[in-house]
N, C-alpha and C. Protein backbone atom coordinates (compact mmCIF):
# COMPACT_ATOMS: atom_id res chain seq x y z
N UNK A 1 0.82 -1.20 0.00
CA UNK A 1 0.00 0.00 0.00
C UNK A 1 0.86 1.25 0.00
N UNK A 2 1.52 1.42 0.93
CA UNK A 2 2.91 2.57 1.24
C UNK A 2 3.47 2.60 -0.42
N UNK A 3 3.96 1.96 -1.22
CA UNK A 3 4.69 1.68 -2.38
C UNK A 3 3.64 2.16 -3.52
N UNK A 4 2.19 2.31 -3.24
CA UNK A 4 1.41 2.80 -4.05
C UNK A 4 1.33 3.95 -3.94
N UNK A 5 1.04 4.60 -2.75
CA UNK A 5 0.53 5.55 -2.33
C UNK A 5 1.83 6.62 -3.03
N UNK A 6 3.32 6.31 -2.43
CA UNK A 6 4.95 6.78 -2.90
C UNK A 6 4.68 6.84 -4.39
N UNK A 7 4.19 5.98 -4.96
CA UNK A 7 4.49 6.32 -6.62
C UNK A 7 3.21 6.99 -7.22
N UNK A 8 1.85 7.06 -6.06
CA UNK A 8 0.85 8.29 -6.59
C UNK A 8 1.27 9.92 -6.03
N UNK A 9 2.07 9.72 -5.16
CA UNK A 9 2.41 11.33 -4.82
C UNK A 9 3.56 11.51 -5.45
N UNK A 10 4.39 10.69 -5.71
CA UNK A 10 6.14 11.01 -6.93
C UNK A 10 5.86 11.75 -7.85
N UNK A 11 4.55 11.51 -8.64
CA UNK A 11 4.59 11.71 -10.11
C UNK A 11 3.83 13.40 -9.87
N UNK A 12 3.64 13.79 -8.96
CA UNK A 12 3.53 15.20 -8.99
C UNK A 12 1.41 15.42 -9.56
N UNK A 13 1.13 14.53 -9.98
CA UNK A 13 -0.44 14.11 -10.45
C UNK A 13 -1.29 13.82 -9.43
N UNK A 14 -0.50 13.13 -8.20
CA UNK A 14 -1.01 12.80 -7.16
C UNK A 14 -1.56 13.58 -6.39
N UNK A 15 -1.03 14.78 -5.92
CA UNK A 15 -1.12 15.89 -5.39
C UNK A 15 -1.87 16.49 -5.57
N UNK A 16 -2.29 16.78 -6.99
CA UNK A 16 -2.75 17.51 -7.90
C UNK A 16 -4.18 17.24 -7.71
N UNK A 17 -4.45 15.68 -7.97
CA UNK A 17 -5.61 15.11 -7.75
C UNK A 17 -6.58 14.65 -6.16
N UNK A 18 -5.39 14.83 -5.38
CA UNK A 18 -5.28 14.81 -3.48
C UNK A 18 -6.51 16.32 -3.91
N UNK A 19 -5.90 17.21 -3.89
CA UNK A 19 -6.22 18.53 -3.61
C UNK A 19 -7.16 19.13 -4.62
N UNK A 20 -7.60 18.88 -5.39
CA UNK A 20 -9.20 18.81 -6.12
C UNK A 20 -9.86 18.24 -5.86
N UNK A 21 -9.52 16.65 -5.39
CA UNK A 21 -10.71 15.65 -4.41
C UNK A 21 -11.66 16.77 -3.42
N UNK A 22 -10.25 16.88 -2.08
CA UNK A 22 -10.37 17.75 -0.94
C UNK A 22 -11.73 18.79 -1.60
N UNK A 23 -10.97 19.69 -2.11
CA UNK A 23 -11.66 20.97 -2.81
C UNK A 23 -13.15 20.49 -3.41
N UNK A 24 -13.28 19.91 -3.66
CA UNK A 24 -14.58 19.49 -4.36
C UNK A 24 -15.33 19.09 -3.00
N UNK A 25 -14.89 18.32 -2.57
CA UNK A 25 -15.67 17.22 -0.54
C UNK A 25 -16.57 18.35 0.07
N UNK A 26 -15.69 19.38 0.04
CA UNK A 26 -15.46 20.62 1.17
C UNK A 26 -16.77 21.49 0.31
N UNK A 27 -16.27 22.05 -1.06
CA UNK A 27 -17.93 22.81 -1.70
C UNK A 27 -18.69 21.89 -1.79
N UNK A 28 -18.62 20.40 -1.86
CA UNK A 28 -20.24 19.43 -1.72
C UNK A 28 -20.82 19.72 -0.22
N UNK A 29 -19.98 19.62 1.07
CA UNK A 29 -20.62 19.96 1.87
C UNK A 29 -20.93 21.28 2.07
N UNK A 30 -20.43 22.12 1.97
CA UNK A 30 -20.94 23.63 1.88
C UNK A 30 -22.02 23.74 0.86
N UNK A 31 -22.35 23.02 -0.45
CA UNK A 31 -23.69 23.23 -1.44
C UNK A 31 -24.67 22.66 -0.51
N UNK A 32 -24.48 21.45 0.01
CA UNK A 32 -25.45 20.76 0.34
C UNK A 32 -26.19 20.76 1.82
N UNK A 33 -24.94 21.71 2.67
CA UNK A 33 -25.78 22.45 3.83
C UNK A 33 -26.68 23.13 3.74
N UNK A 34 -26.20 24.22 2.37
CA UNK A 34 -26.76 25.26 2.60
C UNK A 34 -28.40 25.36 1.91
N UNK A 35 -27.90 24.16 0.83
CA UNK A 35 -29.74 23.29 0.43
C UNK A 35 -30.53 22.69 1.40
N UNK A 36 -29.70 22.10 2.27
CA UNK A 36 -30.83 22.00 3.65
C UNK A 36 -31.41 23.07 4.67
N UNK A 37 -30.48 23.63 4.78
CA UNK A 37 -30.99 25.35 5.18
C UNK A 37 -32.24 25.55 4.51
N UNK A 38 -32.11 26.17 3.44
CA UNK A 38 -32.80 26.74 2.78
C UNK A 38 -34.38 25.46 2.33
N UNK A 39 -34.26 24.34 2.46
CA UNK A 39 -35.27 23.35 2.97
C UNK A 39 -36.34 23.89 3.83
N UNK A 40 -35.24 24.01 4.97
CA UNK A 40 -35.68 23.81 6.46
C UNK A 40 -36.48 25.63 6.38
N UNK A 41 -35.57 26.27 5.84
CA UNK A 41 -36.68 27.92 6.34
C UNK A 41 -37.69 28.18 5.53
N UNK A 42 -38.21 26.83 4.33
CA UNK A 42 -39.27 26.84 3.96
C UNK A 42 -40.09 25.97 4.45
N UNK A 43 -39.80 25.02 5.22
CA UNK A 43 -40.82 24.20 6.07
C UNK A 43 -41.64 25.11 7.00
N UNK A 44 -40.53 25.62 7.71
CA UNK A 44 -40.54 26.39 9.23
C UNK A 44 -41.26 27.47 9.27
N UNK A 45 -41.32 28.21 7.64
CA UNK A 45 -41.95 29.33 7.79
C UNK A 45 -43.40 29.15 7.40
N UNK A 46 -43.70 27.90 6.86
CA UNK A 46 -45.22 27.53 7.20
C UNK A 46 -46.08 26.53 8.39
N UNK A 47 -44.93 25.77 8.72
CA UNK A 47 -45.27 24.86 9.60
C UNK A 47 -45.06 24.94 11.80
N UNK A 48 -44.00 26.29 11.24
CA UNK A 48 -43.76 26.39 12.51
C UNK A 48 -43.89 27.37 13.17
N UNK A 49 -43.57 27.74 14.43
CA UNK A 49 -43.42 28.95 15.17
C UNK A 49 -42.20 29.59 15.79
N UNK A 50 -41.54 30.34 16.07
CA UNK A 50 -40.52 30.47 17.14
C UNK A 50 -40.91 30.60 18.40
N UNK A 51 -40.48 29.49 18.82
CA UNK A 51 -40.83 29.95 20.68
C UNK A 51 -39.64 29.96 22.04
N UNK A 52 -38.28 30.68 21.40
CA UNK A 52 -37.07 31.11 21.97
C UNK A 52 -36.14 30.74 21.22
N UNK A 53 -35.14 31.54 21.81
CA UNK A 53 -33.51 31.84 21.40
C UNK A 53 -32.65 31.68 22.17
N UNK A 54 -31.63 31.02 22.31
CA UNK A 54 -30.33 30.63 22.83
C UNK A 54 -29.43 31.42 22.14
N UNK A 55 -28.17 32.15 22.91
CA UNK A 55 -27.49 32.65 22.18
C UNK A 55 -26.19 32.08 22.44
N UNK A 56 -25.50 32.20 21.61
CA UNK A 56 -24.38 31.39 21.42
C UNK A 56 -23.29 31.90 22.45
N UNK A 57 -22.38 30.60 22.60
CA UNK A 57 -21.66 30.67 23.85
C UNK A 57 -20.13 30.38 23.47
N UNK A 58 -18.98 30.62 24.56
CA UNK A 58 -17.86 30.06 24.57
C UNK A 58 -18.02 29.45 25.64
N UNK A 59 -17.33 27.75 25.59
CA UNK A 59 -16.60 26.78 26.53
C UNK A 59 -15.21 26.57 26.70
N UNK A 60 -14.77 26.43 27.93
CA UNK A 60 -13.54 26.18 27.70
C UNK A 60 -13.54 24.57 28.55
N UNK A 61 -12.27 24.13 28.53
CA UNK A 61 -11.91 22.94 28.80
C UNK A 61 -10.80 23.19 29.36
N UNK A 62 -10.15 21.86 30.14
CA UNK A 62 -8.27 21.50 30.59
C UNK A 62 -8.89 20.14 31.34
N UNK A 63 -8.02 19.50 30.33
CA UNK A 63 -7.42 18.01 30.95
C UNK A 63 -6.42 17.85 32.15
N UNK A 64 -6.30 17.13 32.09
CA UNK A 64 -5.44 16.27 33.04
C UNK A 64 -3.83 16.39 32.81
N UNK A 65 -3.79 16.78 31.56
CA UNK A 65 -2.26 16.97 31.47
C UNK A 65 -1.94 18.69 31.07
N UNK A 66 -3.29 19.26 31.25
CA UNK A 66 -3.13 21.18 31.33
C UNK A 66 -3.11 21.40 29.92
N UNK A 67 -3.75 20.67 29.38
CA UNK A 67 -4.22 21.07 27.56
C UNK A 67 -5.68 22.13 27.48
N UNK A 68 -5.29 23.00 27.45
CA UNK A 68 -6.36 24.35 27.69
C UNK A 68 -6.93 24.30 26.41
N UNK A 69 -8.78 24.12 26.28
CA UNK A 69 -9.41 24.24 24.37
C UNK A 69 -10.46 25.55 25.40
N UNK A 70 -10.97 26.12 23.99
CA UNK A 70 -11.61 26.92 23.95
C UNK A 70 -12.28 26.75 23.12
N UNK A 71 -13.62 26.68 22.98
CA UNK A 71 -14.79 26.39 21.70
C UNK A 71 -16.02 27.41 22.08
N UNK A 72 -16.28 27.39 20.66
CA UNK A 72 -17.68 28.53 20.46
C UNK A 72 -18.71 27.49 19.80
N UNK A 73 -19.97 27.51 20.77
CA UNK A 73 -20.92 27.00 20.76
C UNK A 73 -22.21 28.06 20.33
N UNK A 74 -22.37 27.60 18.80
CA UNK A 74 -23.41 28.27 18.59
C UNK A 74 -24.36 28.83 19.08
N UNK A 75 -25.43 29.98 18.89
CA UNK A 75 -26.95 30.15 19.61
C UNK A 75 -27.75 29.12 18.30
N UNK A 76 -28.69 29.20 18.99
CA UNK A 76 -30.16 27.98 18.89
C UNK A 76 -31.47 28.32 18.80
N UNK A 77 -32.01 28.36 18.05
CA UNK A 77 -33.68 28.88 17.56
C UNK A 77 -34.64 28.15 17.98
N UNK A 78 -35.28 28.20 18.93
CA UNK A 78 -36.42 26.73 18.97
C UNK A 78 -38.26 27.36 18.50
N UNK A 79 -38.22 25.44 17.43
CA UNK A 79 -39.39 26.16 16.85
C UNK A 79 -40.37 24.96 17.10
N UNK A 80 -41.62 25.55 17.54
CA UNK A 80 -42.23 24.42 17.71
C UNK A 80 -43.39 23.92 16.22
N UNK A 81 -43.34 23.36 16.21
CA UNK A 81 -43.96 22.57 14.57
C UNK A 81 -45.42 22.01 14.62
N UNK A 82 -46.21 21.92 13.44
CA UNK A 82 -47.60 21.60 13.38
C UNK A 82 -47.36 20.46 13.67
N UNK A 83 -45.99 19.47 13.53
CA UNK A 83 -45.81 18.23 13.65
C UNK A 83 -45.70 17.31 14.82
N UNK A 84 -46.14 18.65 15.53
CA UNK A 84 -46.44 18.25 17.71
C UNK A 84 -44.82 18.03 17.87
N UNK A 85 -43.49 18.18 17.53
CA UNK A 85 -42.28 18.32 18.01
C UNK A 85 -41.71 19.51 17.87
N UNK A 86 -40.81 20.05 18.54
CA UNK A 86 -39.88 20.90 18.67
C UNK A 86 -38.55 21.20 18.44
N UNK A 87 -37.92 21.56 17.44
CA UNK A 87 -36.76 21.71 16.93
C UNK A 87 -36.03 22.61 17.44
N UNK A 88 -34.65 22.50 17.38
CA UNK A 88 -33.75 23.47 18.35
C UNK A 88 -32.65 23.42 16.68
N UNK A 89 -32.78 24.68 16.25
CA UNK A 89 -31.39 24.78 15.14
C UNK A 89 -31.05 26.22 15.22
């Protein structure tokens, strides 16, 4: 496998084709979020209601060995639906 992989990145094609894969993965998921988005705020704007807002947050973290993260946690829309459930996006 190693001996394949060495003679698909040698030839300089490999790379080439690595990094248009990538590039392509990355705008399929960015097209295809943003088609579910745009799904979802046509469901919502007939089927649902807003009934609160969460606003987005920072967390932090530290392990055990003093590895300090910091993350941003989105805010949150909750809508309740003709469909008797409640969605949080």
């Amino acid at each position: 496998m190693s001996r394949l992989l060495a003679w698909f990145l040698d030839d300089g094609w490999g790379i080439g084709l690595l990094l248009v894969g990538l590039l392509g993965m990355i705008a399929y998921g960015a097209w295809y979020s943003h088609k579910e988005q745009v799904k979802w705020d046509a469901y919502a704007a007939v089927h649902c209601k807003v009934i609160g807002k969460m606003d987005g947050e920072y967390a932090n973290s530290l392990d055990g060995r003093g590895n300090v993260g910091v993350v941003y946690v989105p805010g949150k829309t909750g809508y309740q639906c003709d469909d008797g459930l409640t969605y949080w996006k």
